[in-house]
PDB file of N, CA and C in Angstrom:
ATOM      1  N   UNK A   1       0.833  -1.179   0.000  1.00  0.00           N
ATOM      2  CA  UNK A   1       0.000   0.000   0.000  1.00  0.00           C
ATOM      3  C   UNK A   1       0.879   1.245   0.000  1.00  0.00           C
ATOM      4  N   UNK A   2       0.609   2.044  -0.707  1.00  0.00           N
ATOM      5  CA  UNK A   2       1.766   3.232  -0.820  1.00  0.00           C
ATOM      6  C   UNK A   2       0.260   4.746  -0.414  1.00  0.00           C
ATOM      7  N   UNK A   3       0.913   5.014   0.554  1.00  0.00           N
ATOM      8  CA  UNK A   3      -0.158   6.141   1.058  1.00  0.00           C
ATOM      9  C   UNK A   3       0.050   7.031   0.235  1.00  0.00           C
ATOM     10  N   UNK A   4       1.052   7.629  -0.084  1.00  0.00           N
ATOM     11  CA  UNK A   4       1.216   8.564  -1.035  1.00  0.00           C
ATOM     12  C   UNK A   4       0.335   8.883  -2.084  1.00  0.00           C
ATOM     13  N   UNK A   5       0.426   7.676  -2.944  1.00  0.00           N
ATOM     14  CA  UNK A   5      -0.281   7.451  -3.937  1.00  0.00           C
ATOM     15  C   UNK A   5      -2.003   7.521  -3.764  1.00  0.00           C
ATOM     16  N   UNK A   6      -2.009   7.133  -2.640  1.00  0.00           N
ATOM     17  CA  UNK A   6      -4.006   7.089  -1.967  1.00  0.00           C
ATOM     18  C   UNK A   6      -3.936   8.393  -1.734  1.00  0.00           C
ATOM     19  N   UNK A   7      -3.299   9.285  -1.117  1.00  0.00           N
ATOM     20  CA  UNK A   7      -3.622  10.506  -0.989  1.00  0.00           C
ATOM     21  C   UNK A   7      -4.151  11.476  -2.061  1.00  0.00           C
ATOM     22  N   UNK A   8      -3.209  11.490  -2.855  1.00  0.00           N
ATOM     23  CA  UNK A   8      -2.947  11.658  -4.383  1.00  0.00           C
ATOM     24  C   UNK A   8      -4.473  11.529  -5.050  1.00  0.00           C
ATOM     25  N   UNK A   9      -4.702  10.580  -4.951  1.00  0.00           N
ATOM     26  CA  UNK A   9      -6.243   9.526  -5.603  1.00  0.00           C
ATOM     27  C   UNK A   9      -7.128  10.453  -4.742  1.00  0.00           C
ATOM     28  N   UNK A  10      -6.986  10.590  -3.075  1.00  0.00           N
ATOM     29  CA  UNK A  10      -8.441  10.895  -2.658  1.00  0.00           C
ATOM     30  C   UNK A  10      -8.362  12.768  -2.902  1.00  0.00           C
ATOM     31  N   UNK A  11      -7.497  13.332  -2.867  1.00  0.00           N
ATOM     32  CA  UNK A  11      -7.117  14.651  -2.746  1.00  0.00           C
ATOM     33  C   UNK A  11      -7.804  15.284  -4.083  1.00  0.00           C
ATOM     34  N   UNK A  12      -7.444  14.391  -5.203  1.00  0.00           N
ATOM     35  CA  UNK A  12      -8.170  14.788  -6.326  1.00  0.00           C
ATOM     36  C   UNK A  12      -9.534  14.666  -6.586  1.00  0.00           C
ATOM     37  N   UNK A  13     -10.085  13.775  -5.642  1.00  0.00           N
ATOM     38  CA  UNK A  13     -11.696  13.807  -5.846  1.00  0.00           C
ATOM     39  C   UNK A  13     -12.464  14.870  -4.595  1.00  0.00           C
ATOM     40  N   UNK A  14     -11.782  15.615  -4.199  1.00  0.00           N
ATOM     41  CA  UNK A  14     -12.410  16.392  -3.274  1.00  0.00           C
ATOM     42  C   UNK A  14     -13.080  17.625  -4.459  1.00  0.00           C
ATOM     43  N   UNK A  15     -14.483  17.585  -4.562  1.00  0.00           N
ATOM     44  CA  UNK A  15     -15.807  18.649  -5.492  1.00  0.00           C
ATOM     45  C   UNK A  15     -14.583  20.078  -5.588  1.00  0.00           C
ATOM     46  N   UNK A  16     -14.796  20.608  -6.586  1.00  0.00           N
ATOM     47  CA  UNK A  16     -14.608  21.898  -6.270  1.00  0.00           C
ATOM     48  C   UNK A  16     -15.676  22.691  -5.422  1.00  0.00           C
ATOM     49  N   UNK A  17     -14.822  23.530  -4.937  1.00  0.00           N
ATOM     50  CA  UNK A  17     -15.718  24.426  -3.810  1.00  0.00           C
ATOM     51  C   UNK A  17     -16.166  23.453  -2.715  1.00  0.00           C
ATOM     52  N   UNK A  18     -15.444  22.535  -1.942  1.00  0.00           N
ATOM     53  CA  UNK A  18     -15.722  21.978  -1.005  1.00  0.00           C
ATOM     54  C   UNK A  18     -13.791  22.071  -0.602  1.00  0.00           C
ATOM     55  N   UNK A  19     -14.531  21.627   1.201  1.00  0.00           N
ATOM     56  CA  UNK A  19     -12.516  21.034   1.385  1.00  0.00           C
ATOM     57  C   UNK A  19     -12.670  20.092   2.236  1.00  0.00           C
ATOM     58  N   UNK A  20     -11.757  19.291   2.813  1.00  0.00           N
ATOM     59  CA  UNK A  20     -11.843  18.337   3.386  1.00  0.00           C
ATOM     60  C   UNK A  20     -10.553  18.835   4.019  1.00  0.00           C
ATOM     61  N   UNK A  21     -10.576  17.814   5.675  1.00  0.00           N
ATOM     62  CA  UNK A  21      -9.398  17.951   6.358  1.00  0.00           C
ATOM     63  C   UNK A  21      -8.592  16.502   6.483  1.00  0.00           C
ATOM     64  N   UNK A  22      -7.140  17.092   6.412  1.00  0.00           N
ATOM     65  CA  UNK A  22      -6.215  16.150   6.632  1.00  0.00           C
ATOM     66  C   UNK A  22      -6.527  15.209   7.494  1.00  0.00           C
ATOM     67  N   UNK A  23      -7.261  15.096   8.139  1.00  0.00           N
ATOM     68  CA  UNK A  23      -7.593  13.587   8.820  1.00  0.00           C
ATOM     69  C   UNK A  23      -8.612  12.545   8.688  1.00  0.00           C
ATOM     70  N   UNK A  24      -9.141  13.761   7.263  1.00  0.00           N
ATOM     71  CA  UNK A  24     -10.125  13.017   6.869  1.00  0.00           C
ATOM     72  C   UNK A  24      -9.912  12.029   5.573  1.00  0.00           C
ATOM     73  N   UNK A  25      -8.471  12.951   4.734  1.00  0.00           N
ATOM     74  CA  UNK A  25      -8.210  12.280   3.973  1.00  0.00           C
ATOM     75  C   UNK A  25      -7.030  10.565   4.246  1.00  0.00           C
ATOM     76  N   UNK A  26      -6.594  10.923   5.863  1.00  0.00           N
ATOM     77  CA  UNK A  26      -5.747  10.324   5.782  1.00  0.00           C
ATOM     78  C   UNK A  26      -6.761   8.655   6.443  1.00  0.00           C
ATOM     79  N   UNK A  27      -7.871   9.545   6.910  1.00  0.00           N
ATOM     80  CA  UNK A  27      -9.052   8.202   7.090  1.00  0.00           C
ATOM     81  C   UNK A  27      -9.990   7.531   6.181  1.00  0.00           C
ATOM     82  N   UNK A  28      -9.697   8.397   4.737  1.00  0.00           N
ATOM     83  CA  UNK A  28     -10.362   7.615   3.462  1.00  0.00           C
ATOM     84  C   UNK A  28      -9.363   6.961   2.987  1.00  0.00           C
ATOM     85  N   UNK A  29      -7.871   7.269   3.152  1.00  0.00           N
ATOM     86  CA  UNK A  29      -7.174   6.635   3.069  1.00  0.00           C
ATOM     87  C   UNK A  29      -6.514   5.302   3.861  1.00  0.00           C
ATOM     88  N   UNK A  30      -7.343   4.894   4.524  1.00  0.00           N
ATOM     89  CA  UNK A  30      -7.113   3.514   5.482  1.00  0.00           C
ATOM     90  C   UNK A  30      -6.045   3.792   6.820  1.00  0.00           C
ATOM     91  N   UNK A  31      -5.542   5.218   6.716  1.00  0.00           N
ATOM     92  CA  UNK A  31      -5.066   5.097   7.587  1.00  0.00           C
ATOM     93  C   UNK A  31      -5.470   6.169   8.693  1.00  0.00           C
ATOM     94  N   UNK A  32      -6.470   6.028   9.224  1.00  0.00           N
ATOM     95  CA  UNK A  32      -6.903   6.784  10.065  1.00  0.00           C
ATOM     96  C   UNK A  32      -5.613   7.418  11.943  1.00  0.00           C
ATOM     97  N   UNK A  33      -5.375   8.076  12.083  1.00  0.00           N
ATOM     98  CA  UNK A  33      -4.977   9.434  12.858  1.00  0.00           C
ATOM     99  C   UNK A  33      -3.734   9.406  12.363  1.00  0.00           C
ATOM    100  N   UNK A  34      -4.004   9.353  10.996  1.00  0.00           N
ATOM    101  CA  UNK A  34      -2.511   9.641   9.714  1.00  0.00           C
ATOM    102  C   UNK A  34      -2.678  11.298   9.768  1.00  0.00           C
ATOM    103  N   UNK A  35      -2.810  12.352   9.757  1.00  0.00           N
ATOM    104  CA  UNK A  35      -3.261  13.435   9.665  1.00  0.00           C
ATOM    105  C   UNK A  35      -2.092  14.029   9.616  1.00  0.00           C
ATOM    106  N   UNK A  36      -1.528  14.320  10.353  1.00  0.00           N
ATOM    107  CA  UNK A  36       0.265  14.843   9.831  1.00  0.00           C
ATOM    108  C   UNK A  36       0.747  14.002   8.736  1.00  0.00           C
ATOM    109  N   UNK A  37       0.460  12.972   8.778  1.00  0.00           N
ATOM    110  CA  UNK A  37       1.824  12.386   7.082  1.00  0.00           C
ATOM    111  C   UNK A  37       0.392  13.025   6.138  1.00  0.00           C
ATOM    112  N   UNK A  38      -0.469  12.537   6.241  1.00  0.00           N
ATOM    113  CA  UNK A  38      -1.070  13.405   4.654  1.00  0.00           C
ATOM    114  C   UNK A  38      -0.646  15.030   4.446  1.00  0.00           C
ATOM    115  N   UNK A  39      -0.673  15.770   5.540  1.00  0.00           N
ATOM    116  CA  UNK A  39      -0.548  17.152   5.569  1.00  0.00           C
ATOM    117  C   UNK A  39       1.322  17.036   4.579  1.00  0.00           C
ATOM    118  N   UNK A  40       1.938  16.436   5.721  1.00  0.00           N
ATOM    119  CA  UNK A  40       3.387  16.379   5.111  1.00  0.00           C
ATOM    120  C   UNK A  40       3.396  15.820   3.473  1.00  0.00           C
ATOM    121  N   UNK A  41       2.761  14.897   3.323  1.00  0.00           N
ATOM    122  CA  UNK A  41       2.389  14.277   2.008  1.00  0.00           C
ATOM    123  C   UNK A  41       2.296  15.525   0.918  1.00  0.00           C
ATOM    124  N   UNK A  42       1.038  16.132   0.974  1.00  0.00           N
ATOM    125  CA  UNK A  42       0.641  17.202   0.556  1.00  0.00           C
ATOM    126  C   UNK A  42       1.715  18.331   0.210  1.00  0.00           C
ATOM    127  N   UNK A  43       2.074  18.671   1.388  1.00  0.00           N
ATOM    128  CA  UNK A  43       3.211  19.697   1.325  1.00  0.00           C
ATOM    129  C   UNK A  43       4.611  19.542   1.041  1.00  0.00           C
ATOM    130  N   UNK A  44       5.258  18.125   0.614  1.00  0.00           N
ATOM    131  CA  UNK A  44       6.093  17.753   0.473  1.00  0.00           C
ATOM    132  C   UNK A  44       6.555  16.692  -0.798  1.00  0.00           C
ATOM    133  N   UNK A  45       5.927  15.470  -0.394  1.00  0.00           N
ATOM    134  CA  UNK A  45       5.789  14.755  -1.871  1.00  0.00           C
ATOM    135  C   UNK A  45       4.825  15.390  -3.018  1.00  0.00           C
ATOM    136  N   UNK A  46       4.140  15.515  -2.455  1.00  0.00           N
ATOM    137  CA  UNK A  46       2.983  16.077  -3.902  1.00  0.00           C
ATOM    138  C   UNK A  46       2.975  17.646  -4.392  1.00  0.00           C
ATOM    139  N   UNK A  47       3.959  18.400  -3.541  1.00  0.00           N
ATOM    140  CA  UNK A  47       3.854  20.073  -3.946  1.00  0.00           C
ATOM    141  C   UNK A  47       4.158  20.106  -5.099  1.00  0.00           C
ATOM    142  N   UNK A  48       3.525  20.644  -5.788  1.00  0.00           N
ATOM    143  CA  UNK A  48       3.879  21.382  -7.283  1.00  0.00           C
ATOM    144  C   UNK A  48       3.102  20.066  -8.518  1.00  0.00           C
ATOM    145  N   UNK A  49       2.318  19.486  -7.796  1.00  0.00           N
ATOM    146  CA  UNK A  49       2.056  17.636  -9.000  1.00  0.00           C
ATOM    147  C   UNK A  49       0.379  18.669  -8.883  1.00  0.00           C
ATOM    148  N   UNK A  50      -0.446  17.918  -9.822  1.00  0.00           N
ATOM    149  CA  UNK A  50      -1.797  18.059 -10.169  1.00  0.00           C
ATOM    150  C   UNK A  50      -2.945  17.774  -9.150  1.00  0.00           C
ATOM    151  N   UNK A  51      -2.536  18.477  -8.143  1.00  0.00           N
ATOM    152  CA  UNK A  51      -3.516  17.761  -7.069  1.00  0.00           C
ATOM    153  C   UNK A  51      -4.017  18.731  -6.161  1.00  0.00           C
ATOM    154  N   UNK A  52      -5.480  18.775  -6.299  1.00  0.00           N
ATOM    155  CA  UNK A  52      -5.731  20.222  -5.458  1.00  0.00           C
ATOM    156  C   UNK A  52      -5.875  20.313  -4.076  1.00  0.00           C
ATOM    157  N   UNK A  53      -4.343  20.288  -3.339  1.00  0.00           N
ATOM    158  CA  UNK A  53      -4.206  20.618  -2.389  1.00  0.00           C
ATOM    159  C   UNK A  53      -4.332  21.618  -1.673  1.00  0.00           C
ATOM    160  N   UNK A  54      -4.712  22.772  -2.321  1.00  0.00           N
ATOM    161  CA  UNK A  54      -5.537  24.103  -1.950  1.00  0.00           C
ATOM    162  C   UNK A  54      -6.687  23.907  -1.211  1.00  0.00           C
ATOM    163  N   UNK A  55      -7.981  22.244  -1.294  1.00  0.00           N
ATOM    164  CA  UNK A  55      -9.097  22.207  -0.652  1.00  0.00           C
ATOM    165  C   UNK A  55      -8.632  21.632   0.621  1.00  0.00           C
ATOM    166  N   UNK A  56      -7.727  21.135   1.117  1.00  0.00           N
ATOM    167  CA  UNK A  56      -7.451  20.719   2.391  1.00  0.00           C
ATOM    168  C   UNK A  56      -7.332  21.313   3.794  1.00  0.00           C
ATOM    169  N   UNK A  57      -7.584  21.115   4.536  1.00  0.00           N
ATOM    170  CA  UNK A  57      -7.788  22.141   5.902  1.00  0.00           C
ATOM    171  C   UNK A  57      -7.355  21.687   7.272  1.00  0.00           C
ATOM    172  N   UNK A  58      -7.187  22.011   7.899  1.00  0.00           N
ATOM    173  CA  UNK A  58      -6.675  21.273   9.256  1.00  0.00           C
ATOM    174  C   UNK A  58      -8.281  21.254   9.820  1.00  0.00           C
ATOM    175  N   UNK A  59      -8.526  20.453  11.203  1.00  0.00           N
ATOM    176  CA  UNK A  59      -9.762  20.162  11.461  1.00  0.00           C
ATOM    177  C   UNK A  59     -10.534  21.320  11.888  1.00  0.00           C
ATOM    178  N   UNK A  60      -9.928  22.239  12.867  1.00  0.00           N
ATOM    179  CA  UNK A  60     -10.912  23.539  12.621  1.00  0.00           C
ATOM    180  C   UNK A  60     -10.524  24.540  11.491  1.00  0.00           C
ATOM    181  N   UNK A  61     -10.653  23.684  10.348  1.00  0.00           N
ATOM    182  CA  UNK A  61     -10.703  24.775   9.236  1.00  0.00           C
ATOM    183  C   UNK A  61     -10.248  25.610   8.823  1.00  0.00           C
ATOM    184  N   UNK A  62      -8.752  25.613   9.494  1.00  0.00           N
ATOM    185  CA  UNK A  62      -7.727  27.005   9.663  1.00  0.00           C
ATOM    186  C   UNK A  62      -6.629  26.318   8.040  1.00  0.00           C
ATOM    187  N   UNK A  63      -6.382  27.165   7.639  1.00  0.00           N
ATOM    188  CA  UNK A  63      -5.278  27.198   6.301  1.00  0.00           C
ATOM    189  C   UNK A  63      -4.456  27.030   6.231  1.00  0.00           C
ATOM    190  N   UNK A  64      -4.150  25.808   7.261  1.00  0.00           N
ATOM    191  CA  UNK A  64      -2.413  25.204   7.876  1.00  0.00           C
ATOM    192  C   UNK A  64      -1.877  24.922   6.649  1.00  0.00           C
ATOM    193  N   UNK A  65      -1.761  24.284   5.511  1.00  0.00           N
ATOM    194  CA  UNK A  65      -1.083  24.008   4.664  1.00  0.00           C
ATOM    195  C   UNK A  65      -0.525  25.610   3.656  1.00  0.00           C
ATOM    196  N   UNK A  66      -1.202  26.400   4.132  1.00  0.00           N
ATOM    197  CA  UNK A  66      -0.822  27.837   3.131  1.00  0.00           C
ATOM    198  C   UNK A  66       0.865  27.466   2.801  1.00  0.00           C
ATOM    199  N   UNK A  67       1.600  27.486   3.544  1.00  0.00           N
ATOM    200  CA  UNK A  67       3.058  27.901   3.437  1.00  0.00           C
ATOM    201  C   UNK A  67       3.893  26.568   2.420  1.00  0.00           C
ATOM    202  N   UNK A  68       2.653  25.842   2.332  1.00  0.00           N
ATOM    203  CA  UNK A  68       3.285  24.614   0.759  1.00  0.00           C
ATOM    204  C   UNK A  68       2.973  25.371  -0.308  1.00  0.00           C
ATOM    205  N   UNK A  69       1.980  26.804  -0.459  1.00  0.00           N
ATOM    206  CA  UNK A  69       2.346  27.461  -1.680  1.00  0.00           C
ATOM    207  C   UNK A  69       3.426  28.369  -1.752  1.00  0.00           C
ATOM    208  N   UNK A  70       3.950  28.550  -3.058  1.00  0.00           N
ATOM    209  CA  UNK A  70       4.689  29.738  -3.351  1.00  0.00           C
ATOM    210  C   UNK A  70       4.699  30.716  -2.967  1.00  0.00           C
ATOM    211  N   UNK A  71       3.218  31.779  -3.159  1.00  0.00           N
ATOM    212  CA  UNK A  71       2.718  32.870  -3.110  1.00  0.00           C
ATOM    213  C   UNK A  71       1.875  32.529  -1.973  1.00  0.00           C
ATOM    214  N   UNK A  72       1.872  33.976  -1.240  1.00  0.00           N
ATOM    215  CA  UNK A  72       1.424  34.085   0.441  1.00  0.00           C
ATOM    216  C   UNK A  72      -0.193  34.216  -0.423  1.00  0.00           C
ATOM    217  N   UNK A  73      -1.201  33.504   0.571  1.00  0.00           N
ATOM    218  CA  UNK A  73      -2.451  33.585   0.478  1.00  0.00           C
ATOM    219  C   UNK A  73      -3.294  32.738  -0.694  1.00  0.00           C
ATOM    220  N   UNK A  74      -1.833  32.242  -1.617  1.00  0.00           N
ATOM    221  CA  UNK A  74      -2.321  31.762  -2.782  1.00  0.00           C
ATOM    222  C   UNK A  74      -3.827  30.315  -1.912  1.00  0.00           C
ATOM    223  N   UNK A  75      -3.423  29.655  -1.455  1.00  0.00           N
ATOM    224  CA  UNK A  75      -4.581  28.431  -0.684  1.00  0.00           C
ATOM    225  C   UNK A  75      -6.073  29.404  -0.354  1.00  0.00           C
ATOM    226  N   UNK A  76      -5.614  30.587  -0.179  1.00  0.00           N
ATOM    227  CA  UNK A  76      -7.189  31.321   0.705  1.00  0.00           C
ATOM    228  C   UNK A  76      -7.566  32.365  -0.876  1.00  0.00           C
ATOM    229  N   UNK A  77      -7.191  32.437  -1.591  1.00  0.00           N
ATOM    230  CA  UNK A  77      -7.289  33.349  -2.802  1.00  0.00           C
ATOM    231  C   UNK A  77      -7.985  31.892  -3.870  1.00  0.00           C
ATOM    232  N   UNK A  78      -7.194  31.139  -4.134  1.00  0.00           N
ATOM    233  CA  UNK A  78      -7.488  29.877  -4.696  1.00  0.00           C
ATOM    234  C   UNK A  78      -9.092  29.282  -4.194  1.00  0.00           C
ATOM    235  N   UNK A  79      -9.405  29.227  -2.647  1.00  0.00           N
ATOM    236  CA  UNK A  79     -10.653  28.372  -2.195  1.00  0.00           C
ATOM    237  C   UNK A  79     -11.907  29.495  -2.693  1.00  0.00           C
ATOM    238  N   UNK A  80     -11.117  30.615  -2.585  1.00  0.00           N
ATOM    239  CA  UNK A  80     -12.263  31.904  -2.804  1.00  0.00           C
ATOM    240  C   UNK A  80     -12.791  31.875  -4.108  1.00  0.00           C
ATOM    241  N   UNK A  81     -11.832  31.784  -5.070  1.00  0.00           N
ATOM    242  CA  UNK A  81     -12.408  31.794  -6.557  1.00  0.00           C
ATOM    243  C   UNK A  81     -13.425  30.718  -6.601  1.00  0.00           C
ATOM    244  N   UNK A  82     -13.407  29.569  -6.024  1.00  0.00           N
ATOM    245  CA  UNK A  82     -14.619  28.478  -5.987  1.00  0.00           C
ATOM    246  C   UNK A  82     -15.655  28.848  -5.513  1.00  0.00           C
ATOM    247  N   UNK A  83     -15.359  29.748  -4.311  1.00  0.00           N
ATOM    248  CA  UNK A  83     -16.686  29.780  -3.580  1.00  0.00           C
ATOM    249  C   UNK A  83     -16.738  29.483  -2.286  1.00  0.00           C
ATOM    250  N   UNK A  84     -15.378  29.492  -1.724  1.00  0.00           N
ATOM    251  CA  UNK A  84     -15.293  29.025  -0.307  1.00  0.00           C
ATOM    252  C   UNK A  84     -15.169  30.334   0.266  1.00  0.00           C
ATOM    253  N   UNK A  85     -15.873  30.645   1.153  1.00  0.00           N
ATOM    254  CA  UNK A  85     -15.811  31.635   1.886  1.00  0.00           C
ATOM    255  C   UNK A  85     -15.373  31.581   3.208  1.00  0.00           C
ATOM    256  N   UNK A  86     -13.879  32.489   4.070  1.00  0.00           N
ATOM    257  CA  UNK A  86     -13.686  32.221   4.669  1.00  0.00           C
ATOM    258  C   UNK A  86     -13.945  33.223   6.270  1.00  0.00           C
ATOM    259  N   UNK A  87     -14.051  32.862   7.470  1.00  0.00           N
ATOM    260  CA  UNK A  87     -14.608  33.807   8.401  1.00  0.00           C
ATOM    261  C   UNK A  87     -13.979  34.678   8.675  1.00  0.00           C
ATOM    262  N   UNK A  88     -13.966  35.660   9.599  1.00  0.00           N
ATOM    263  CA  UNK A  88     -13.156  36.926   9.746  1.00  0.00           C
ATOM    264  C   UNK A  88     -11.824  36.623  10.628  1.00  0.00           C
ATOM    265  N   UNK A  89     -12.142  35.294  11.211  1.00  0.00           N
ATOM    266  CA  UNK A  89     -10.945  34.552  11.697  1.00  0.00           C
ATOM    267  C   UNK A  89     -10.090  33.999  10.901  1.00  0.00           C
ATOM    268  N   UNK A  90     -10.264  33.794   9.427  1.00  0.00           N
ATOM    269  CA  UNK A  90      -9.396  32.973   8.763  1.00  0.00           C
ATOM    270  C   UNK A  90     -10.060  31.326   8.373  1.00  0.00           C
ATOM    271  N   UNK A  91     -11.183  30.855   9.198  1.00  0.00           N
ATOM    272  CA  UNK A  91     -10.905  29.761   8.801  1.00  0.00           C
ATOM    273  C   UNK A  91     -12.516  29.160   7.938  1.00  0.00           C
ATOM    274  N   UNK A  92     -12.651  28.226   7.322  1.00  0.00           N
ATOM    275  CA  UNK A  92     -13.874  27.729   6.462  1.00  0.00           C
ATOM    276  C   UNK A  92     -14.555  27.010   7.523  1.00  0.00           C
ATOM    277  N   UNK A  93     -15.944  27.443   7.085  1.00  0.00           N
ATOM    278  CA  UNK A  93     -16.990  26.879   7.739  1.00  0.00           C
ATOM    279  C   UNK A  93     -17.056  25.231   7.502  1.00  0.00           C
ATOM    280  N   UNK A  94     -17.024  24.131   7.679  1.00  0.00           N
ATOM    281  CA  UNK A  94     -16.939  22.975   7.996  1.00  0.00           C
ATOM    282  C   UNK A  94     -17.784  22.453   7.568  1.00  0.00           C
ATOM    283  N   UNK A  95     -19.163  22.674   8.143  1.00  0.00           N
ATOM    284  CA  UNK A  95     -20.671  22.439   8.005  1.00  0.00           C
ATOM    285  C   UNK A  95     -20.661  22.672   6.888  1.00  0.00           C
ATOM    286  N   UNK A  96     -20.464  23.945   6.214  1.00  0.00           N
ATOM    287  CA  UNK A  96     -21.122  24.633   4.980  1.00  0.00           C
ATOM    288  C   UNK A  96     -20.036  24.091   3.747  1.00  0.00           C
ATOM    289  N   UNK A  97     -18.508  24.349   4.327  1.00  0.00           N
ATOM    290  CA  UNK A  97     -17.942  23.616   2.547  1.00  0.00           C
ATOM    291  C   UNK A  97     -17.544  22.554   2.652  1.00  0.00           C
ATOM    292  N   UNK A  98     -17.595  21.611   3.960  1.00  0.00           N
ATOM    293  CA  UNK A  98     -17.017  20.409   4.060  1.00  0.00           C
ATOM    294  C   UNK A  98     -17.652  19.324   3.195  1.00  0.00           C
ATOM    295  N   UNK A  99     -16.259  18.773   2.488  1.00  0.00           N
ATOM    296  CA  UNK A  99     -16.727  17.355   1.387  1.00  0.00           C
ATOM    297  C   UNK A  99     -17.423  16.461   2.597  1.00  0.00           C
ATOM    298  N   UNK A 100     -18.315  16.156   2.410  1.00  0.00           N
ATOM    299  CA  UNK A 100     -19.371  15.111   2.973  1.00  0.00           C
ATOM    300  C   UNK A 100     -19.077  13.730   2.395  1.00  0.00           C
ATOM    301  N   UNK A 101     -18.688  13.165   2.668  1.00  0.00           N
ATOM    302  CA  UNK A 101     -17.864  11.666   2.041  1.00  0.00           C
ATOM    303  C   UNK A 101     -19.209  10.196   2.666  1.00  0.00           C
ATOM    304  N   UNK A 102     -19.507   9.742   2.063  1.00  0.00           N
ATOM    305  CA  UNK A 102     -20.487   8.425   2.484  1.00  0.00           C
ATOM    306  C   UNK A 102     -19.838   7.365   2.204  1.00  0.00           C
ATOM    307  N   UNK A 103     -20.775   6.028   2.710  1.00  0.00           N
ATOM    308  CA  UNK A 103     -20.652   5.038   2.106  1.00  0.00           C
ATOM    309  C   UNK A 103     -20.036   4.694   1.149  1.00  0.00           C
ATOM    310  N   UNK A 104     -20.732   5.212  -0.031  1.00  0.00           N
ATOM    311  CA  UNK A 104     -20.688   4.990  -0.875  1.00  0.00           C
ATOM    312  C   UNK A 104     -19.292   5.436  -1.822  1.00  0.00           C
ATOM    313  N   UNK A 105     -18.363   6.526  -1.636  1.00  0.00           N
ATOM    314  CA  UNK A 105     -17.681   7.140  -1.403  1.00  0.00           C
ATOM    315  C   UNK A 105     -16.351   6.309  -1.305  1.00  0.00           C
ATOM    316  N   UNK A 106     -16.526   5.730   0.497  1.00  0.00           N
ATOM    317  CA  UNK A 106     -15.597   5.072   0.668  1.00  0.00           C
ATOM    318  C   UNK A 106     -15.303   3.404   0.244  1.00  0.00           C
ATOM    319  N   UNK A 107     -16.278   3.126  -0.441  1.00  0.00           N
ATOM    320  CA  UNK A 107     -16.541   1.656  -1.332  1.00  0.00           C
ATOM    321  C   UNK A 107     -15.639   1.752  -2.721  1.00  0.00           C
ATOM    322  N   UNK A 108     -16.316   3.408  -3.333  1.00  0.00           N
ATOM    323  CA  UNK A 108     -15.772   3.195  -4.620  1.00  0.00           C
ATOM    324  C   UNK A 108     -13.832   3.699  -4.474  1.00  0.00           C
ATOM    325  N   UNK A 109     -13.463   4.196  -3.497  1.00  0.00           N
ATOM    326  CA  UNK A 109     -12.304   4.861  -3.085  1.00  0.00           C
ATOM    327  C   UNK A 109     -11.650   3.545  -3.110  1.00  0.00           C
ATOM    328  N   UNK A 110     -11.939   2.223  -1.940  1.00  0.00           N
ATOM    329  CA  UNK A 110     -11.591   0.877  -1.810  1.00  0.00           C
ATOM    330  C   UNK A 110     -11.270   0.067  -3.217  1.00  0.00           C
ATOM    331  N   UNK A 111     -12.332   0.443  -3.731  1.00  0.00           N
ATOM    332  CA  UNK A 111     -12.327  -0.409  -5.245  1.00  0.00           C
ATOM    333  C   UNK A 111     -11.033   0.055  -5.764  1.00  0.00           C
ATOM    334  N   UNK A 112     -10.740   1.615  -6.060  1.00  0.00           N
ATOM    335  CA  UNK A 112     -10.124   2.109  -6.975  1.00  0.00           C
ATOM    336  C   UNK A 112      -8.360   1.863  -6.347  1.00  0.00           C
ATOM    337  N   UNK A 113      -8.623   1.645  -5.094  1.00  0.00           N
ATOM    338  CA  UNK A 113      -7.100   1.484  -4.709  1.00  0.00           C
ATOM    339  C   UNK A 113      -7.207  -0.185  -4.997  1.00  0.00           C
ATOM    340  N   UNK A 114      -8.305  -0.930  -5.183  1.00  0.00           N
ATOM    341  CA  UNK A 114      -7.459  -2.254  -5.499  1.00  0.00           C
ATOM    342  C   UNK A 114      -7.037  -2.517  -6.859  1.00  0.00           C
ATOM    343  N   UNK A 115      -8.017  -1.709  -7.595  1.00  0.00           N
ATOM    344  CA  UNK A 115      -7.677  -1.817  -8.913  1.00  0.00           C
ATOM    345  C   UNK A 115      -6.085  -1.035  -9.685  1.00  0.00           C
ATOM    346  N   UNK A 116      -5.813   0.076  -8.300  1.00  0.00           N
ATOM    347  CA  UNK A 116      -4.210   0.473  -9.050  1.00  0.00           C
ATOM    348  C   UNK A 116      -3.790  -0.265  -8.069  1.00  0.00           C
ATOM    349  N   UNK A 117      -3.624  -1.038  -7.701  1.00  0.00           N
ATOM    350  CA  UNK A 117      -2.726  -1.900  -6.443  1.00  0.00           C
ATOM    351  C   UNK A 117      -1.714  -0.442  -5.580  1.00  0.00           C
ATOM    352  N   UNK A 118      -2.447   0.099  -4.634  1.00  0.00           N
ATOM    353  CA  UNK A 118      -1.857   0.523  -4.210  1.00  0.00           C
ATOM    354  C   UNK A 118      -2.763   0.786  -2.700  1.00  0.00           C
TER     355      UNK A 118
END
């Protein structure tokens, strides 16, 4: 199993104009209170690859990953053009843009990592 690669896979199916948090991806990714290696993942193996790591969030919704972009604000300038609106504190409403992931979700996620063997 190469987490990397699952991250990669789930990071890209997060809707535009939604975000999801690093512990959520690192729990669609089988490895649940992974939440720092996806963040590190994100900001490290995958910076600069095709993967919109701009929707990711720490759990209260704060813009911890900003400083894996180039340009200051680029993550909070980026969620805005979608439609994410953020509070006067800085951080996204949860309730309102959080990817809502089901069942169903995490079945076809399962499938797709057996089918790339990873």
């Amino acid at each position: 199993m190469d987490f990397y690669k699952r991250i990669e896979q789930v990071c890209a199916r997060i809707p535009c104009g939604r975000v999801a948090t690093y512990g959520q991806l690192a729990l669609l990714c089988g490895r649940p209170r992974c939440a720092r290696l996806a963040g590190f993942t994100l900001g490290h193996r995958l910076s600069g690859a095709q993967v919109p790591a701009h929707r990711v969030v720490n759990a209260q919704g704060r813009l911890s990953g900003a400083d894996s972009f180039v340009v200051p604000g680029m993550q909070r300038r980026l969620l805005e053009q979608e439609g994410v609106r953020l509070d006067d504190t800085g951080r996204v409403n949860l309730q309102q843009y959080g990817w809502k992931t089901d069942d169903d979700t995490v079945r076809r996620l399962q499938q797709l990592f057996e089918q790339l063997h990873i």
